[in-house]
C-alpha atoms as a PDB file:
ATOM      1  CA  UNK A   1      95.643 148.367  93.910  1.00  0.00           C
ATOM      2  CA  UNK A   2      96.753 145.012  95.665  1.00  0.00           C
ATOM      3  CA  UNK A   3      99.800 144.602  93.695  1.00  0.00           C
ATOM      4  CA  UNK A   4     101.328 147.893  94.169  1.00  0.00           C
ATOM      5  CA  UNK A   5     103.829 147.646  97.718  1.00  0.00           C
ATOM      6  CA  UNK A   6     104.109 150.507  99.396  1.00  0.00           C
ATOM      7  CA  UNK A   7     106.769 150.321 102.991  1.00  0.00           C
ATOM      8  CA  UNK A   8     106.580 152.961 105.569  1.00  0.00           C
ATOM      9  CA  UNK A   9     107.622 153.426 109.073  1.00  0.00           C
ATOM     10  CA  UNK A  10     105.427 155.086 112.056  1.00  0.00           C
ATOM     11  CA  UNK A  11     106.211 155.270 115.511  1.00  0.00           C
ATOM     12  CA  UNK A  12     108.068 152.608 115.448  1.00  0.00           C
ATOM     13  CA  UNK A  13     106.376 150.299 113.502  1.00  0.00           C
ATOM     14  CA  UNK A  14     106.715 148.883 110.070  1.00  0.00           C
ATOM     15  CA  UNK A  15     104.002 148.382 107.789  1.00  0.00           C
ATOM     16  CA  UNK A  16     104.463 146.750 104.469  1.00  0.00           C
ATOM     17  CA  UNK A  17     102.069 145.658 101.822  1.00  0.00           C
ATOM     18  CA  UNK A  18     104.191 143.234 100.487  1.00  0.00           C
ATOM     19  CA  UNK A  19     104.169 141.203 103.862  1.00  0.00           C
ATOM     20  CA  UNK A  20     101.401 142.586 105.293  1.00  0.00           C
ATOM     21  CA  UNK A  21      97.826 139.975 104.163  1.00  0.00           C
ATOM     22  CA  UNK A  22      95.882 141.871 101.921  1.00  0.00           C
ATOM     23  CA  UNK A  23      91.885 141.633 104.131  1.00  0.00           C
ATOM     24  CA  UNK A  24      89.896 143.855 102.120  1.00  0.00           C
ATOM     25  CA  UNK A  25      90.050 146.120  98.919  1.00  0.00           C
ATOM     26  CA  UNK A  26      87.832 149.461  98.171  1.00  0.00           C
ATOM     27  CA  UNK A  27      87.094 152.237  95.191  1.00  0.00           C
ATOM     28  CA  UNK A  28      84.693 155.074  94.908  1.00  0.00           C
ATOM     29  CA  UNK A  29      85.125 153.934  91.243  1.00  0.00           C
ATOM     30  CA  UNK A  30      86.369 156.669  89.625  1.00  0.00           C
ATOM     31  CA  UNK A  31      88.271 156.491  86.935  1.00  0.00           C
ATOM     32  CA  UNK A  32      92.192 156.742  88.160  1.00  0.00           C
ATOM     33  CA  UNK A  33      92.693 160.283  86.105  1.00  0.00           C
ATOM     34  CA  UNK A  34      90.010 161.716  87.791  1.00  0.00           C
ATOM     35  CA  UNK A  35      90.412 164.397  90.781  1.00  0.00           C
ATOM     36  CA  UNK A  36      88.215 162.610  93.158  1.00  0.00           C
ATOM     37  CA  UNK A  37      89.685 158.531  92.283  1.00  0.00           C
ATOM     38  CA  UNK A  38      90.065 157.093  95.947  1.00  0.00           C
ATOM     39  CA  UNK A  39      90.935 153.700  96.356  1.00  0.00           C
ATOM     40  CA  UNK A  40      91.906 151.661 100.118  1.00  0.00           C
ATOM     41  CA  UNK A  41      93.291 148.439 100.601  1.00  0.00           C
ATOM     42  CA  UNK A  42      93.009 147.002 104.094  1.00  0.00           C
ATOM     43  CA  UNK A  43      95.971 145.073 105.331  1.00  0.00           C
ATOM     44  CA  UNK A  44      96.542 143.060 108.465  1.00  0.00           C
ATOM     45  CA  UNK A  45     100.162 142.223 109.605  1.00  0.00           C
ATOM     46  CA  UNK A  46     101.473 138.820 110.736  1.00  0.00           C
ATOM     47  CA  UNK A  47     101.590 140.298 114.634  1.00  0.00           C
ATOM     48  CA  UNK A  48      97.635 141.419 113.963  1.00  0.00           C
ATOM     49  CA  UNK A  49      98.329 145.258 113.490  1.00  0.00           C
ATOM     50  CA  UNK A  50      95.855 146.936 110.812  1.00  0.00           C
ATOM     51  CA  UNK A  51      96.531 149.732 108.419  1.00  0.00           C
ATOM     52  CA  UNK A  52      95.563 150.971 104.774  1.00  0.00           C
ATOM     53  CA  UNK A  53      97.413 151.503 102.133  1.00  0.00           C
ATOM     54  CA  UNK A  54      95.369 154.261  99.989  1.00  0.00           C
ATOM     55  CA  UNK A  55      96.048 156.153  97.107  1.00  0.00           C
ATOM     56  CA  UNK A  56      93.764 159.010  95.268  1.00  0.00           C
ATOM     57  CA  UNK A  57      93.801 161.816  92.842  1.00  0.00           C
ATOM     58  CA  UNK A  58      94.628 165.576  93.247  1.00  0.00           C
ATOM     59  CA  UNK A  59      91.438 166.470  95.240  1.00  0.00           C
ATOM     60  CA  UNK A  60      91.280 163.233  97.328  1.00  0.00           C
ATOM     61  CA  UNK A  61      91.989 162.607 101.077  1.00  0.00           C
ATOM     62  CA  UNK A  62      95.491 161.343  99.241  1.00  0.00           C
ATOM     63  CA  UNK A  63      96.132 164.197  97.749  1.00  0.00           C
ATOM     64  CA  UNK A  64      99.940 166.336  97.749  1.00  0.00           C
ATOM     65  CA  UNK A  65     100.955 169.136  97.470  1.00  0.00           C
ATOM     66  CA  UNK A  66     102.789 170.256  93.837  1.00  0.00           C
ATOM     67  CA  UNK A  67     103.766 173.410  93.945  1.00  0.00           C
ATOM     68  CA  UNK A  68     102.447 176.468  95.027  1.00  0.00           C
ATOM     69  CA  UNK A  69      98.364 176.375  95.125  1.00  0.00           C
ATOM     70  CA  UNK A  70      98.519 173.106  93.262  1.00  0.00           C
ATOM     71  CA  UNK A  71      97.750 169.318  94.059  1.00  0.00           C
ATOM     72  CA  UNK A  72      98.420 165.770  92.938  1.00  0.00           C
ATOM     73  CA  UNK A  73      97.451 162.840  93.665  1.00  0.00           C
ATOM     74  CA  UNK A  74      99.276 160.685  96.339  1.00  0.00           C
ATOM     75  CA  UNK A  75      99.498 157.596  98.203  1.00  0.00           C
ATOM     76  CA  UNK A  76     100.271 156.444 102.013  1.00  0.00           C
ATOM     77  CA  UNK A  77     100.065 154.235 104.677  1.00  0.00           C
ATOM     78  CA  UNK A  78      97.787 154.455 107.888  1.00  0.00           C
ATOM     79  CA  UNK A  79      97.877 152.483 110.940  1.00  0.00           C
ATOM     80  CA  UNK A  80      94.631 151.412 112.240  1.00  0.00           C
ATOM     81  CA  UNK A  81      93.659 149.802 115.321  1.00  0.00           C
ATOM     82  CA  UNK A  82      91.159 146.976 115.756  1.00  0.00           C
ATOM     83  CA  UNK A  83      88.197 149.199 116.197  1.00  0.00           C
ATOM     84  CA  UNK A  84      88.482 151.220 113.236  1.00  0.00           C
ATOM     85  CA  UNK A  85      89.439 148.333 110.885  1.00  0.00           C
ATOM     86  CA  UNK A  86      86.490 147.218 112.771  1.00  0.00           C
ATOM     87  CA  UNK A  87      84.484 150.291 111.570  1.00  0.00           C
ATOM     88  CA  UNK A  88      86.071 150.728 107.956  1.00  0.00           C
ATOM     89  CA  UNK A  89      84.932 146.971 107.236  1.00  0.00           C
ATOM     90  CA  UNK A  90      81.507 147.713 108.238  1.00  0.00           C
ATOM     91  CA  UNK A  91      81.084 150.995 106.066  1.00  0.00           C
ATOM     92  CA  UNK A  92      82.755 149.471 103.039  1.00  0.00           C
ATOM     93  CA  UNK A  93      80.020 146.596 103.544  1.00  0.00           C
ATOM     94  CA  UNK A  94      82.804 143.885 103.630  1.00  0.00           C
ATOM     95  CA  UNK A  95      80.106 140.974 105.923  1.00  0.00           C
ATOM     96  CA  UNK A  96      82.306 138.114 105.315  1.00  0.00           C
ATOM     97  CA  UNK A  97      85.480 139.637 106.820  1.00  0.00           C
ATOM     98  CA  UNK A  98      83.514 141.549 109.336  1.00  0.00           C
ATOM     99  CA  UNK A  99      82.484 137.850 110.625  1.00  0.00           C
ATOM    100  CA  UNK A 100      86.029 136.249 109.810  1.00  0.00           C
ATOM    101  CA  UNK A 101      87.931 139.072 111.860  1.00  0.00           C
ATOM    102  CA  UNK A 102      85.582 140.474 114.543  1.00  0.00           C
ATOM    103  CA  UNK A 103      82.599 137.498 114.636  1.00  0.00           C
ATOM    104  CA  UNK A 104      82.884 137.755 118.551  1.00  0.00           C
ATOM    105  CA  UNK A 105      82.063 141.459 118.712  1.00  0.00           C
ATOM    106  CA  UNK A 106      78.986 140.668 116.595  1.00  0.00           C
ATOM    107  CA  UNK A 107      75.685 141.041 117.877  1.00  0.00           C
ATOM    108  CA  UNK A 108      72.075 139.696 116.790  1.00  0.00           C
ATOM    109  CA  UNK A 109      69.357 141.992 115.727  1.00  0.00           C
END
């Protein structure tokens, strides 16, 4: 989903994929016609603000309205801060970024 760019503004703040580094990318994978398709991309901005860009099918967290009692699938942007880009890294099992970007909050077993 990388190369699709995606802009949005949210309190204030713009987020854009297309200037925005691309950290980490995720799928459930589904195929993309299918209801429950979910895929996240992970983006850090040049001033160090995280967000995803995610995009899914009619019964995904992505998912819009289309008409009455009907869905689609849909795509947005969602600002993150450090602790849950923190978190989504670790549950998406991304180690090497997890190190790269948060190494100091790291702990031994």
């Amino acid at each position: 989903m990388g190369d699709q760019k995606m802009k949005k503004v949210i309190g204030g703040k713009g987020y854009d994929t297309a200037t925005a580094d691309l950290i980490a990318e995720w799928s459930n994978h589904y195929f993309k016609n299918d209801f429950h398709y979910c895929e996240e991309d992970l983006y850090r901005t040049k001033r160090g603000s995280w967000f995803i860009h995610g995009q899914g099918g009619a019964m995904s967290k992505y998912q819009e309205p289309a008409g009455s009692n009907s869905w689609t699938g849909g795509s947005d942007i969602t600002p993150l801060s450090q602790d849950e880009a923190f978190v989504w890294l670790q549950e998406h099992d991304f180690v090497i970024e997890v190190e790269k970007y948060f190494g100091d909050r790291l702990e031994s077993a």
